[in-house]
N, C-alpha and C. Protein backbone atom coordinates (compact mmCIF):
# COMPACT_ATOMS: atom_id res chain seq x y z
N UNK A 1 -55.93 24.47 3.30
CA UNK A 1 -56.31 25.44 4.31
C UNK A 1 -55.23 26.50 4.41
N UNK A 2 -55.48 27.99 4.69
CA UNK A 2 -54.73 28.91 4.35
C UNK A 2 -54.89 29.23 6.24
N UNK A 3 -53.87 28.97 6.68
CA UNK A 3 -53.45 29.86 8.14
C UNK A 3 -52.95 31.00 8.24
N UNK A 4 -53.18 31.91 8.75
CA UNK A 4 -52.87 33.64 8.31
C UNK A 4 -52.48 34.63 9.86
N UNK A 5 -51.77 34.75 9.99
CA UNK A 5 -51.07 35.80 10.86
C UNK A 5 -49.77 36.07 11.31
N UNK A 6 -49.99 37.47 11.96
CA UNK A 6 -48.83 38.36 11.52
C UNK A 6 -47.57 37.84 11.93
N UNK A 7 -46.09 38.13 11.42
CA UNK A 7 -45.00 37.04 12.07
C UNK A 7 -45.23 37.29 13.88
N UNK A 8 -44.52 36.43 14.54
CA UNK A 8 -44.67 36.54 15.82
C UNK A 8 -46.20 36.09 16.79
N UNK A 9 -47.06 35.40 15.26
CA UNK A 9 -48.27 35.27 16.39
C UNK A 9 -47.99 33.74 16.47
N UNK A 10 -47.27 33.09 16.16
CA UNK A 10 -47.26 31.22 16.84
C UNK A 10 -47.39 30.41 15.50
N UNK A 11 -47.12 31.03 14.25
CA UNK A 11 -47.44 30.01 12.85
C UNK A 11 -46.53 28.84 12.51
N UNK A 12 -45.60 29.19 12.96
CA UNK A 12 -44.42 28.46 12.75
C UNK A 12 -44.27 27.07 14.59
N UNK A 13 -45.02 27.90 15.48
CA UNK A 13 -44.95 26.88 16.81
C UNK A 13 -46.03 26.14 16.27
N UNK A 14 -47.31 26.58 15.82
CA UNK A 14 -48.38 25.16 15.89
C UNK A 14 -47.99 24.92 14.93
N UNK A 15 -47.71 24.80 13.86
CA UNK A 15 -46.77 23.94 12.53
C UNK A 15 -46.53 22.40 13.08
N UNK A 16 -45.11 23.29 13.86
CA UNK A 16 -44.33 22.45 14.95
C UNK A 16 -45.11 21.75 15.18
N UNK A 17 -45.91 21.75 16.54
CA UNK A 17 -47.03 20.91 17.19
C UNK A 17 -47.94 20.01 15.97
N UNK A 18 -48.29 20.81 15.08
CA UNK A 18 -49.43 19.62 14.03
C UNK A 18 -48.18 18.30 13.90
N UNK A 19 -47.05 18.75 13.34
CA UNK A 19 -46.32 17.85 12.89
C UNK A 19 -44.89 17.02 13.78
N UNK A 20 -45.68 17.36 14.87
CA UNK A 20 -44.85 16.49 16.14
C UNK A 20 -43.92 16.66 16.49
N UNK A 21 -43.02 17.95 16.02
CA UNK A 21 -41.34 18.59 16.02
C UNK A 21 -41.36 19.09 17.57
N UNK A 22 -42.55 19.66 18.23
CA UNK A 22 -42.85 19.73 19.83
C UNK A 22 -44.30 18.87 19.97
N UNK A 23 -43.91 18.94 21.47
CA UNK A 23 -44.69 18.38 21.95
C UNK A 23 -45.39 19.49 23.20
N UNK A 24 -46.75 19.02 22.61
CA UNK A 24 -48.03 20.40 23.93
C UNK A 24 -47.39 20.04 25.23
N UNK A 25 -47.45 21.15 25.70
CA UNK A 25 -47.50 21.11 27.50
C UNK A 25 -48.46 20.45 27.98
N UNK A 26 -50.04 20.57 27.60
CA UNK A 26 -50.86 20.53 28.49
C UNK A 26 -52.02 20.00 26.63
N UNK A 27 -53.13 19.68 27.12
CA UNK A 27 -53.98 19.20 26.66
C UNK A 27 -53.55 18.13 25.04
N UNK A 28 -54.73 17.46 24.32
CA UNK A 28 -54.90 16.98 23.13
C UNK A 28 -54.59 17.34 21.93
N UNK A 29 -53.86 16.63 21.69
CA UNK A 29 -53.35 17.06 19.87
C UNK A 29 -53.48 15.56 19.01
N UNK A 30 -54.61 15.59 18.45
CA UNK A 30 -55.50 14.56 17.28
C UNK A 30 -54.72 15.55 16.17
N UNK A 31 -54.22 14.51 15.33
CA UNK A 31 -53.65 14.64 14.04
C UNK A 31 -53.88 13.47 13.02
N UNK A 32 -54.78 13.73 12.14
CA UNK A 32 -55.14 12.35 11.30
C UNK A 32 -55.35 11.33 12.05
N UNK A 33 -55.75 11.30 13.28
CA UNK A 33 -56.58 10.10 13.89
C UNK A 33 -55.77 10.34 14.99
N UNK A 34 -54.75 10.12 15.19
CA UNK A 34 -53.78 9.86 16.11
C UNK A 34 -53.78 10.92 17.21
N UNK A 35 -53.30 10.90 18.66
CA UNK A 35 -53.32 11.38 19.39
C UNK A 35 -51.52 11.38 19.96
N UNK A 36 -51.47 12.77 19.36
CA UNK A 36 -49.59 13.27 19.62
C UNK A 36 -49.10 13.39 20.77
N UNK A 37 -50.00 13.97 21.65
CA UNK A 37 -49.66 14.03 22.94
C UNK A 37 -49.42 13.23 23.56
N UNK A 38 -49.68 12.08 23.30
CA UNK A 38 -49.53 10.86 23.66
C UNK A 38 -48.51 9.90 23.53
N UNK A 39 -47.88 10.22 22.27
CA UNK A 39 -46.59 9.89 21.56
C UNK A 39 -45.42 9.88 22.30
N UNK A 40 -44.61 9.00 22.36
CA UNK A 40 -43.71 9.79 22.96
C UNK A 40 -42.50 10.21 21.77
N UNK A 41 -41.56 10.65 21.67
CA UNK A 41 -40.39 11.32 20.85
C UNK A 41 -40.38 10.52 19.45
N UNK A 42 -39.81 9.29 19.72
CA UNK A 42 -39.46 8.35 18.74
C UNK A 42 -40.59 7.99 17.69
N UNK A 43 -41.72 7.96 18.22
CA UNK A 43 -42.86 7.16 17.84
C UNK A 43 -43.32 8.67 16.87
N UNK A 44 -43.36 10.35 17.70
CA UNK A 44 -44.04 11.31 16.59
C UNK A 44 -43.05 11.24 15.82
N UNK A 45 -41.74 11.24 16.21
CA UNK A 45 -40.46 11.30 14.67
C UNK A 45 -41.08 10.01 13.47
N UNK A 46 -41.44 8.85 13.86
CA UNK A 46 -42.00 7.79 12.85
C UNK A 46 -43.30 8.29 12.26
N UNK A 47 -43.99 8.81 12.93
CA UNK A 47 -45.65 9.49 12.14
C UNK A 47 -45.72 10.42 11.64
N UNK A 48 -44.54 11.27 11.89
CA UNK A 48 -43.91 12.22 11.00
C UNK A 48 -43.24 12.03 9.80
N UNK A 49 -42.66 11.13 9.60
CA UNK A 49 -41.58 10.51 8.49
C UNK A 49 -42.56 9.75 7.57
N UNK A 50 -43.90 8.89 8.11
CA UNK A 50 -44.65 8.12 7.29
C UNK A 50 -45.91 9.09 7.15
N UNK A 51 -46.24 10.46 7.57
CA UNK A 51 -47.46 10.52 6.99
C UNK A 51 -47.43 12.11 6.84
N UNK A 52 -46.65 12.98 6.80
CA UNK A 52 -46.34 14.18 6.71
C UNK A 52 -45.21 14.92 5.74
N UNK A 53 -45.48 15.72 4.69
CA UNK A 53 -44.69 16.01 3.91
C UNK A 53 -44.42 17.62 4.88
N UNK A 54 -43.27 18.34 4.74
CA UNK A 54 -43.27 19.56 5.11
C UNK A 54 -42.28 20.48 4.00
N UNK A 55 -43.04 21.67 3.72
CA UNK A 55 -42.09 22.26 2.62
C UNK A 55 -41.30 23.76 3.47
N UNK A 56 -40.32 23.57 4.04
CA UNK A 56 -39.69 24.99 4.36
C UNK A 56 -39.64 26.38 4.26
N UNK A 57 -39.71 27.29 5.27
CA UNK A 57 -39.88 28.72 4.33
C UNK A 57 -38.27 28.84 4.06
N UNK A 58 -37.22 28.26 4.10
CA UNK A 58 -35.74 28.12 3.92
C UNK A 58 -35.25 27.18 2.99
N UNK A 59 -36.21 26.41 2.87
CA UNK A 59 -36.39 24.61 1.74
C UNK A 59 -35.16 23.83 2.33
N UNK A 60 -34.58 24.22 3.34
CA UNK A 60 -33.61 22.79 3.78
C UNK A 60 -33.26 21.68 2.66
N UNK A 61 -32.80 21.68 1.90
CA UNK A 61 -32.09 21.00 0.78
C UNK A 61 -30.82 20.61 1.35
N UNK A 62 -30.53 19.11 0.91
CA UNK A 62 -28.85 18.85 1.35
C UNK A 62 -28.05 19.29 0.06
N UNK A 63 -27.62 19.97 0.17
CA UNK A 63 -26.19 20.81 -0.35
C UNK A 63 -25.50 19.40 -1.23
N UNK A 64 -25.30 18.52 -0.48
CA UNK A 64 -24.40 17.93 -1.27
C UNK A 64 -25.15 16.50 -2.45
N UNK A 65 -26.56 16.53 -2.08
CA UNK A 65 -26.99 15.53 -2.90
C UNK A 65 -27.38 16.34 -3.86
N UNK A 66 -27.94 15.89 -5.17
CA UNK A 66 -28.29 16.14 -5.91
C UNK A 66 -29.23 16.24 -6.29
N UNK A 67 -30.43 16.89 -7.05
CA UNK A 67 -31.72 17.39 -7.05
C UNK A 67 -32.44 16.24 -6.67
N UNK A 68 -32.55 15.36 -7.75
CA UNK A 68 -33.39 13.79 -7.11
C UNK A 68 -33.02 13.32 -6.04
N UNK A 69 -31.83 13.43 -5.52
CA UNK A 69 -31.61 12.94 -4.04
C UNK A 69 -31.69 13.58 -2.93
N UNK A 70 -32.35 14.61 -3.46
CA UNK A 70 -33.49 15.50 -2.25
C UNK A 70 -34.07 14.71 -2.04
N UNK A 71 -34.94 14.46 -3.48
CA UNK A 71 -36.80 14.75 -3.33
C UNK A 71 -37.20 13.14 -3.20
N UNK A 72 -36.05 12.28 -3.04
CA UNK A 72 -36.73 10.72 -2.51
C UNK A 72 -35.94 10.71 -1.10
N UNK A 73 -35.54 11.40 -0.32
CA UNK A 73 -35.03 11.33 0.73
C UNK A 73 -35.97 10.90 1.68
N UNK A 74 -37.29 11.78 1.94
CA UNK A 74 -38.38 10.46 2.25
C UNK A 74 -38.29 9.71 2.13
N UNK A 75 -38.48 8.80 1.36
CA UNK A 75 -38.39 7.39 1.17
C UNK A 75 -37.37 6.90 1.72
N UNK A 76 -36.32 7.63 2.52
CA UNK A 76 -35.03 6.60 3.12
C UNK A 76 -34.87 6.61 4.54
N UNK A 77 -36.71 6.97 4.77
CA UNK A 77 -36.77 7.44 6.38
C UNK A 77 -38.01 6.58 6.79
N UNK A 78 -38.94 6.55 5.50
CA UNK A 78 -40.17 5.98 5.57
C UNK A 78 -40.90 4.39 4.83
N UNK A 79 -40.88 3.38 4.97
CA UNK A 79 -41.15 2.30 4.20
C UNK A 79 -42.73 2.97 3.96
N UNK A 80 -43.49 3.36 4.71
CA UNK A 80 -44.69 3.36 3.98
C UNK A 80 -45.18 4.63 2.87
N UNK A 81 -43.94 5.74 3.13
CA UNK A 81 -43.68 6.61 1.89
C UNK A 81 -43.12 5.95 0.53
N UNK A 82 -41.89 5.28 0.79
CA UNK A 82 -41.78 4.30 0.00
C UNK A 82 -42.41 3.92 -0.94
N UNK A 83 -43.51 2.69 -0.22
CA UNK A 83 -44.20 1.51 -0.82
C UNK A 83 -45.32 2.52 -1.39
N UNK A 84 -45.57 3.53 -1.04
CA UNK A 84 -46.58 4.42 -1.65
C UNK A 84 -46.26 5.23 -3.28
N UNK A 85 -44.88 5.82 -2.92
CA UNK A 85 -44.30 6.09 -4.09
C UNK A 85 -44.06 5.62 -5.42
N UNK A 86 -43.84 4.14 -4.69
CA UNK A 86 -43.45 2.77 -5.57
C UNK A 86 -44.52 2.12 -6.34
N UNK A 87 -45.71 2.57 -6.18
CA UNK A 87 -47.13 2.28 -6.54
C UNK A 87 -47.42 2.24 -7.64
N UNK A 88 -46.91 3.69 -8.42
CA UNK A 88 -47.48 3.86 -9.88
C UNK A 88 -46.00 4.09 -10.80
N UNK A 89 -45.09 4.03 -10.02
CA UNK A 89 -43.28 4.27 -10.56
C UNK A 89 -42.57 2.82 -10.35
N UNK A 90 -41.83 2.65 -11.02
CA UNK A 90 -41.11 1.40 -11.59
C UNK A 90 -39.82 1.83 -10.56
N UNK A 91 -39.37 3.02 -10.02
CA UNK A 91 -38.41 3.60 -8.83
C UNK A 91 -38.66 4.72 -8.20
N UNK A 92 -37.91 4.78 -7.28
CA UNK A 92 -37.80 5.78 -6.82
C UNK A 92 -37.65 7.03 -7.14
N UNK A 93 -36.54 7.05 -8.06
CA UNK A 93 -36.10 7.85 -9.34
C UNK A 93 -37.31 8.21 -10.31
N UNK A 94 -37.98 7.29 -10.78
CA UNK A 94 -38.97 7.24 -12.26
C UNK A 94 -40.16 8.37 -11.23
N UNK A 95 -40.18 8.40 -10.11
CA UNK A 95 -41.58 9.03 -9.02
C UNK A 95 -40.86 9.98 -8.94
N UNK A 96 -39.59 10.47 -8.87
CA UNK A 96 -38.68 11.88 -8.39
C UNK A 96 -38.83 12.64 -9.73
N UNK A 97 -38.78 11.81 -10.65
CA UNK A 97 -38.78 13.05 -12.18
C UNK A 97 -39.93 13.12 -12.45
N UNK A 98 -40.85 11.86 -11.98
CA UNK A 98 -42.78 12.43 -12.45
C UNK A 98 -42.57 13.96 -11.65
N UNK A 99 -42.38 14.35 -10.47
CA UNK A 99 -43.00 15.11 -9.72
C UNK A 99 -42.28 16.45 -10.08
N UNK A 100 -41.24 16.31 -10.24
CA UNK A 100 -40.20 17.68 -11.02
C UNK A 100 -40.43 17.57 -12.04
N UNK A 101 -41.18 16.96 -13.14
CA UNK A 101 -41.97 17.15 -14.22
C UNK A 101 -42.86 18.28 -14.51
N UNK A 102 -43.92 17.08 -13.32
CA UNK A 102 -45.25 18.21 -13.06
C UNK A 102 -44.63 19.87 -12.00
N UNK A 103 -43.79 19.59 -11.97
CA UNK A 103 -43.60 21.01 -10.80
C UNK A 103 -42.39 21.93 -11.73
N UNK A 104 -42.47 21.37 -13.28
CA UNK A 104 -41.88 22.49 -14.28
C UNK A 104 -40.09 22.33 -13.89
N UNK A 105 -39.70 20.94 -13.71
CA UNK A 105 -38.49 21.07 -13.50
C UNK A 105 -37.74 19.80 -14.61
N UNK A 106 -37.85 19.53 -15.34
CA UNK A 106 -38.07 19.00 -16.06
C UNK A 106 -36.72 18.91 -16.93
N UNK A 107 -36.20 19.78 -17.28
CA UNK A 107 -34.79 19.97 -17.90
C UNK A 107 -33.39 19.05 -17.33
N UNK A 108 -32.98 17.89 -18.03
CA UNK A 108 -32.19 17.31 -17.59
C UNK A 108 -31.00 17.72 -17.30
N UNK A 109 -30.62 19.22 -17.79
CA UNK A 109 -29.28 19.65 -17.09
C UNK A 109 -29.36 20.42 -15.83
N UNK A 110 -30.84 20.98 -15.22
CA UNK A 110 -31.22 21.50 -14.20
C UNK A 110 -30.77 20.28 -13.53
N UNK A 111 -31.73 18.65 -13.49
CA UNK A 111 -31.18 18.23 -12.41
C UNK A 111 -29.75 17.67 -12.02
N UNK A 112 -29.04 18.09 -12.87
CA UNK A 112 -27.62 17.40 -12.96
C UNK A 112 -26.62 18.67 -11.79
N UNK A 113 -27.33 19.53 -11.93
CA UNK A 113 -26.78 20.29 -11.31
C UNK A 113 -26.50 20.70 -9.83
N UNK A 114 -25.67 21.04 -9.02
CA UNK A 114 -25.97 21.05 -7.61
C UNK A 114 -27.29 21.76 -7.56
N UNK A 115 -27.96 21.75 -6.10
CA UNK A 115 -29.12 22.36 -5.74
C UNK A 115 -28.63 23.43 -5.38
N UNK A 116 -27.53 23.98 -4.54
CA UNK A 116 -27.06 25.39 -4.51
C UNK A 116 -26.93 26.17 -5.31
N UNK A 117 -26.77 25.62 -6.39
CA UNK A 117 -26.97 26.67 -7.89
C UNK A 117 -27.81 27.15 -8.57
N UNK A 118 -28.84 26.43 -7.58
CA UNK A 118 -30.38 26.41 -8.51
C UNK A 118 -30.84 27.80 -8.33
N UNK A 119 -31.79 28.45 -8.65
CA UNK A 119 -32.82 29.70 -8.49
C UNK A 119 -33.44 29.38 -7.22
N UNK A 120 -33.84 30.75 -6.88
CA UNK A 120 -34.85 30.23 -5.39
C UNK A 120 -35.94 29.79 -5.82
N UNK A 121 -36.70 30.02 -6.85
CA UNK A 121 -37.95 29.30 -7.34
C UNK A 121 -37.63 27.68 -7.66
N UNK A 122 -36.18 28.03 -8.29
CA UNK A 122 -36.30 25.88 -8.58
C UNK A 122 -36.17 25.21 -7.13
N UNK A 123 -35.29 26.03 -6.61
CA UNK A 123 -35.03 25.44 -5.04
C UNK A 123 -36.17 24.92 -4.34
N UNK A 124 -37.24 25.77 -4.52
CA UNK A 124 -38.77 25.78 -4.04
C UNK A 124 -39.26 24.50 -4.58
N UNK A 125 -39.40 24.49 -5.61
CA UNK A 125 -40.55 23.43 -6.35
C UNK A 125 -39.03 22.12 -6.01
N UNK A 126 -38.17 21.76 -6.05
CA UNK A 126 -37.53 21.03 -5.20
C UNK A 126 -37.74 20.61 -4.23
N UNK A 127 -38.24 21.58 -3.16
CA UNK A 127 -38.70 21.11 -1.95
C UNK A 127 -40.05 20.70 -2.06
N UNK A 128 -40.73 21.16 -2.42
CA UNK A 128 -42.31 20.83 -2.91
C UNK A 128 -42.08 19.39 -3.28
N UNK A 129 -41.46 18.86 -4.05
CA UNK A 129 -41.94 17.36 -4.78
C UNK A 129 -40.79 16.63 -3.33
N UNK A 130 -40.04 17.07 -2.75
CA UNK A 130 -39.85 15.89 -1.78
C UNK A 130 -40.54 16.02 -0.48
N UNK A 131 -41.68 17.09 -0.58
CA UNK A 131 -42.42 17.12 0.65
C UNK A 131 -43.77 15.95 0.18
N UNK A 132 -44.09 15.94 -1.25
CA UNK A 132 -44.85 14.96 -2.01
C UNK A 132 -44.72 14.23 -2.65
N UNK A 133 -43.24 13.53 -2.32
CA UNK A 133 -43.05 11.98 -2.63
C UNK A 133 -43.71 10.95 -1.70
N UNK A 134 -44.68 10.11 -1.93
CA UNK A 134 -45.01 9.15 -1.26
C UNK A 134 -46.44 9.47 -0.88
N UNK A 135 -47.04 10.59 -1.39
CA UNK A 135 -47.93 11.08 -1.47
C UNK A 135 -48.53 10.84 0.88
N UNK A 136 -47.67 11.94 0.96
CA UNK A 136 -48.27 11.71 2.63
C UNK A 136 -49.57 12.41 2.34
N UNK A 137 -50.39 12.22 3.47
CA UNK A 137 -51.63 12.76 4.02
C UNK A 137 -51.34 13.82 4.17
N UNK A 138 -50.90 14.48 4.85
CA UNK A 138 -50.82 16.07 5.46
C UNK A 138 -49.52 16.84 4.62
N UNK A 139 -49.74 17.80 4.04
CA UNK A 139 -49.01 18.30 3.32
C UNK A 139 -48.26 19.70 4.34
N UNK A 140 -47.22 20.12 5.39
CA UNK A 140 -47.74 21.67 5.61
C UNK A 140 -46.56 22.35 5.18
N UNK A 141 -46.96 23.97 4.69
CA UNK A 141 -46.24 24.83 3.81
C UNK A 141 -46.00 25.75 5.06
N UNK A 142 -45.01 26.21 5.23
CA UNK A 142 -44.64 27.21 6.12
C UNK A 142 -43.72 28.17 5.64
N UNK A 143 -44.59 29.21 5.09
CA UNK A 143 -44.14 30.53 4.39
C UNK A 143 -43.10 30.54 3.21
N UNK A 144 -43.55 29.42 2.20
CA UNK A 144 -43.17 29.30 1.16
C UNK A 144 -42.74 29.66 -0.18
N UNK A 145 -43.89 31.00 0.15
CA UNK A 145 -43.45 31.59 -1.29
C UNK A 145 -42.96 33.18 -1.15
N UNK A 146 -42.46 33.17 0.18
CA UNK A 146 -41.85 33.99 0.95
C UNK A 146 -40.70 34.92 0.14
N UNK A 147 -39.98 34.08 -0.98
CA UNK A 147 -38.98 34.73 -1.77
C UNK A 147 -39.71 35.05 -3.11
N UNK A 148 -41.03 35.22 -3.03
CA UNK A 148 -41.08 34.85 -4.95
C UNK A 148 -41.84 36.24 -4.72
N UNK A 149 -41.81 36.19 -6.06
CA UNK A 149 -42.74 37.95 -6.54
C UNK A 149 -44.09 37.42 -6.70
N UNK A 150 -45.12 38.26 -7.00
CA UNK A 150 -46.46 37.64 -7.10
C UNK A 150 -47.32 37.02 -7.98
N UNK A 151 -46.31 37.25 -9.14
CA UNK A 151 -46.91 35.89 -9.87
C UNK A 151 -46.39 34.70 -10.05
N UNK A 152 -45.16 34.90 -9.67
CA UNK A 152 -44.42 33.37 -9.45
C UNK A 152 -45.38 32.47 -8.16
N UNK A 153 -45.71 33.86 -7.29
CA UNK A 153 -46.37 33.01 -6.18
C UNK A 153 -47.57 32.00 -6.35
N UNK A 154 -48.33 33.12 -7.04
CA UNK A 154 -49.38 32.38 -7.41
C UNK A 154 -49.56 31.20 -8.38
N UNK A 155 -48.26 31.14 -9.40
CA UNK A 155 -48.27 29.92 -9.82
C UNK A 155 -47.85 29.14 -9.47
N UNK A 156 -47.05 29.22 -7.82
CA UNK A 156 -46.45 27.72 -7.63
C UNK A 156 -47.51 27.20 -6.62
N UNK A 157 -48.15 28.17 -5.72
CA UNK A 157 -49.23 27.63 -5.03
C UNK A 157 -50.58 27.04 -6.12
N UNK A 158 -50.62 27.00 -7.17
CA UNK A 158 -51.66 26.46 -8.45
C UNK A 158 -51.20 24.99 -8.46
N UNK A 159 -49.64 25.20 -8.93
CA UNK A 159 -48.81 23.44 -8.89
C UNK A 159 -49.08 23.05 -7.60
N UNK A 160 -49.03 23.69 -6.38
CA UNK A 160 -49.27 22.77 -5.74
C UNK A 160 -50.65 21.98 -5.24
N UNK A 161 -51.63 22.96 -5.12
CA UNK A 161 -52.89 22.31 -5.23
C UNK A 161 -53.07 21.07 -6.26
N UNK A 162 -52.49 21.43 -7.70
CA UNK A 162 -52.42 20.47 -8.61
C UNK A 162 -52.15 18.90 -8.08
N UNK A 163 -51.19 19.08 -7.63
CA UNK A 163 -50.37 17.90 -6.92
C UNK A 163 -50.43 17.36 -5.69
N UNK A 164 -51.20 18.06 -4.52
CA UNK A 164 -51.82 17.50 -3.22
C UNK A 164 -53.04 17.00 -4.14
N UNK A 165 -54.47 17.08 -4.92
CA UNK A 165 -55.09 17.08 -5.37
C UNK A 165 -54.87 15.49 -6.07
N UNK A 166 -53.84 15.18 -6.83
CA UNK A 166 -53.66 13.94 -7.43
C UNK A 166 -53.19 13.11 -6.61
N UNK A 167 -52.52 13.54 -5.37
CA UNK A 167 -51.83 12.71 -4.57
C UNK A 167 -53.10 12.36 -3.53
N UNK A 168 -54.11 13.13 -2.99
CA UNK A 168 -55.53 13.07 -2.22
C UNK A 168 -54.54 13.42 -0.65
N UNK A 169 -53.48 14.75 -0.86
CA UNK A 169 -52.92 15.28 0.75
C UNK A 169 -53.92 16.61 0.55
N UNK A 170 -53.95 16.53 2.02
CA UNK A 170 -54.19 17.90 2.07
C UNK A 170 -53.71 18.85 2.76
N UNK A 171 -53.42 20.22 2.51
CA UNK A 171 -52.06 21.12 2.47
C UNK A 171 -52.67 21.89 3.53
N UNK A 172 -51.96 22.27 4.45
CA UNK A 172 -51.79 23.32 5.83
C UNK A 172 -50.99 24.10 4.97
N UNK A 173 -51.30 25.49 4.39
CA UNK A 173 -50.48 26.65 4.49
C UNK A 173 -50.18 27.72 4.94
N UNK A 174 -49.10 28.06 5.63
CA UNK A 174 -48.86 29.15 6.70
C UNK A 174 -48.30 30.62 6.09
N UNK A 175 -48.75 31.52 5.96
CA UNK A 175 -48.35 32.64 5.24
C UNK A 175 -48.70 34.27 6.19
N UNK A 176 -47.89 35.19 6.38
CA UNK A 176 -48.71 36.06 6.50
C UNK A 176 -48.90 37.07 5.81
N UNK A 177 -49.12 36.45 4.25
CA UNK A 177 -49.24 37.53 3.57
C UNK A 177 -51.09 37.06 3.13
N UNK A 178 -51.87 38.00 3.44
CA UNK A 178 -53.32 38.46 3.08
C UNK A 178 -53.81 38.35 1.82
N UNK A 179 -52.92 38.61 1.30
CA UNK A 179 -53.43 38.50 -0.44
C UNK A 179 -53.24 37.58 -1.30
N UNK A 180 -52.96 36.64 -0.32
CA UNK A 180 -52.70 34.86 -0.89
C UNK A 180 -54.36 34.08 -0.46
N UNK A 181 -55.01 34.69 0.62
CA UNK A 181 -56.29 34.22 1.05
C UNK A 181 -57.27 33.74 -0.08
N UNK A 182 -57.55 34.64 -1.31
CA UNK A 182 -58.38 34.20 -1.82
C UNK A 182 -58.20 33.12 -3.27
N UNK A 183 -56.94 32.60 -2.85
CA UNK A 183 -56.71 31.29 -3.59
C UNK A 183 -56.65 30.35 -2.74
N UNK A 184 -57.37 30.35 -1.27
CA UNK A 184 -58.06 28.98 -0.75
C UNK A 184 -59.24 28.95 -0.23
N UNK A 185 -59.74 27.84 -0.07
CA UNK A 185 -61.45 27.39 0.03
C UNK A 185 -61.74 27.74 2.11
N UNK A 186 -60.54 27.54 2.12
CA UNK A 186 -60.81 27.89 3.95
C UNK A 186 -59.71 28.52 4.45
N UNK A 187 -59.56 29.26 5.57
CA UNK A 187 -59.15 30.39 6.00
C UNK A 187 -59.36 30.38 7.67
N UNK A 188 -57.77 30.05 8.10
CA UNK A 188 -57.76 29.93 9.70
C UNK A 188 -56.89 31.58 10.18
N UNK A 189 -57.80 32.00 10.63
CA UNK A 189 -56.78 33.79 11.39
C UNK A 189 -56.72 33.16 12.77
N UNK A 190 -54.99 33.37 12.99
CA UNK A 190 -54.93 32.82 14.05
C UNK A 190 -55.34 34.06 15.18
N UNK A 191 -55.48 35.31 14.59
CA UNK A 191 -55.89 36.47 15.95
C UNK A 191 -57.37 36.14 16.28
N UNK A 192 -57.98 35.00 15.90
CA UNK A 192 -59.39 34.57 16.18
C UNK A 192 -59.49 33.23 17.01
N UNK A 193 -58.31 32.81 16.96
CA UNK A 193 -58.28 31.62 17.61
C UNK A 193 -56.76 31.89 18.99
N UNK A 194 -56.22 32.57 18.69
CA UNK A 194 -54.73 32.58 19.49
C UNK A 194 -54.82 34.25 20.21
N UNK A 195 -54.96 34.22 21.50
CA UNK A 195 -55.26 35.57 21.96
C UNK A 195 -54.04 35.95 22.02
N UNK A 196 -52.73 35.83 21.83
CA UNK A 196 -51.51 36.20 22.20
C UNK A 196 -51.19 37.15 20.57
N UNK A 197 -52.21 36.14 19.61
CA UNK A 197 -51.81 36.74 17.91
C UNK A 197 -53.00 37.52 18.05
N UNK A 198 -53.93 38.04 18.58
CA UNK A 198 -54.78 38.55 18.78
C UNK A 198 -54.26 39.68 19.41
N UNK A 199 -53.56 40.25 20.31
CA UNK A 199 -53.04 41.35 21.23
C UNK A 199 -52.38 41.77 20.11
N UNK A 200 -50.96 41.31 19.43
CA UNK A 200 -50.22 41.64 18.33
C UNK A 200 -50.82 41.77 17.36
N UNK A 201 -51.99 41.46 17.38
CA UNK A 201 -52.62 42.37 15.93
C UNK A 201 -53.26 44.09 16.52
N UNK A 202 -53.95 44.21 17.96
CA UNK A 202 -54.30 45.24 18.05
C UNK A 202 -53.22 46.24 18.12
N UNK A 203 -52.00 45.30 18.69
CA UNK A 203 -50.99 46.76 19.35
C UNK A 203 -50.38 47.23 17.48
């Protein structure tokens, strides 16, 4: 699903809210069955960790681990990311290089290398395979391809469909760029649903 509006209309707050980082003031928030509002702190930080991948428009990478010890860092938060990962991989490791495989990262001196050194595109598809280790349910992208030119864009949003697709997540992407729309099947404008992104689109 492609979410679309302009910065400043709330893309980055309901993000937040889908994936339990706040909590609503006032009414229901159903997320894959579950009812968030209801949650209290500890419990959305656990349903967050076991059933939500999130890819950064900044990619939050730890500086000091090393490419694979990004992208199974899930797994050291989540047993049921884990035991999921662990499914069709012999490790943790053997599931960290399938996925920087498929996401064109593949070169064994790339991952030897710090992640600060990397390109902003490798940095990217970095964050991508540790938002889809353990294959969570809910995938969400929040202005991801924010640094790339437009055909880099369009091919990393291709890998990623590729890879929510084999994993069976499905991806929330937050963008406000328009001309990413017609590489998805559905299309949320938040100035149709959010009257506050609705005013900031007329003014």
């Amino acid at each position: 699903m492609f979410l679309h509006g302009p910065s400043g209309s709330g893309k980055t707050t309901l993000l937040s809210l889908i994936g339990g980082v706040l909590r609503a003031d006032a009414g229901t928030l159903r997320v894959l069955g579950h009812d968030l509002s209801a949650l209290s702190g500890p419990r959305r930080d656990r349903f967050r960790a076991d059933h939500i991948g999130f890819i950064f428009q900044m990619f939050n990478l730890i500086p000091y681990l090393s490419v694979v010890e990004n992208v199974i860092l899930p797994c050291r938060f989540s047993r049921q990311r884990r035991a999921r990962a662990l499914r069709g991989s012999q490790s943790l490791e053997t599931e960290a290089l399938r996925l920087l495989g498929h996401l064109d990262m593949a070169d064994p001196a790339l991952l030897r290398r710090p992640v600060t050194s990397l390109s902003v595109g490798q940095q990217q598809r970095v964050a991508a395979a540790r938002a889809l280790i353990g294959a969570p349910e809910l995938l969400i992208a929040d202005e991801p391809t924010s640094s790339l030119d437009a055909g880099r864009r369009e091919a990393f949003i291709r890998l990623l469909f590729d890879e929510c697709r084999q994993a069976g997540s499905t991806l929330v992407f937050v963008s406000h760029d328009a001309a990413l729309e017609p590489l998805f099947d559905r299309t949320v404008r938040l100035s149709s649903v959010n009257r506050a992104a609705a005013m900031q689109a007329e003014v």
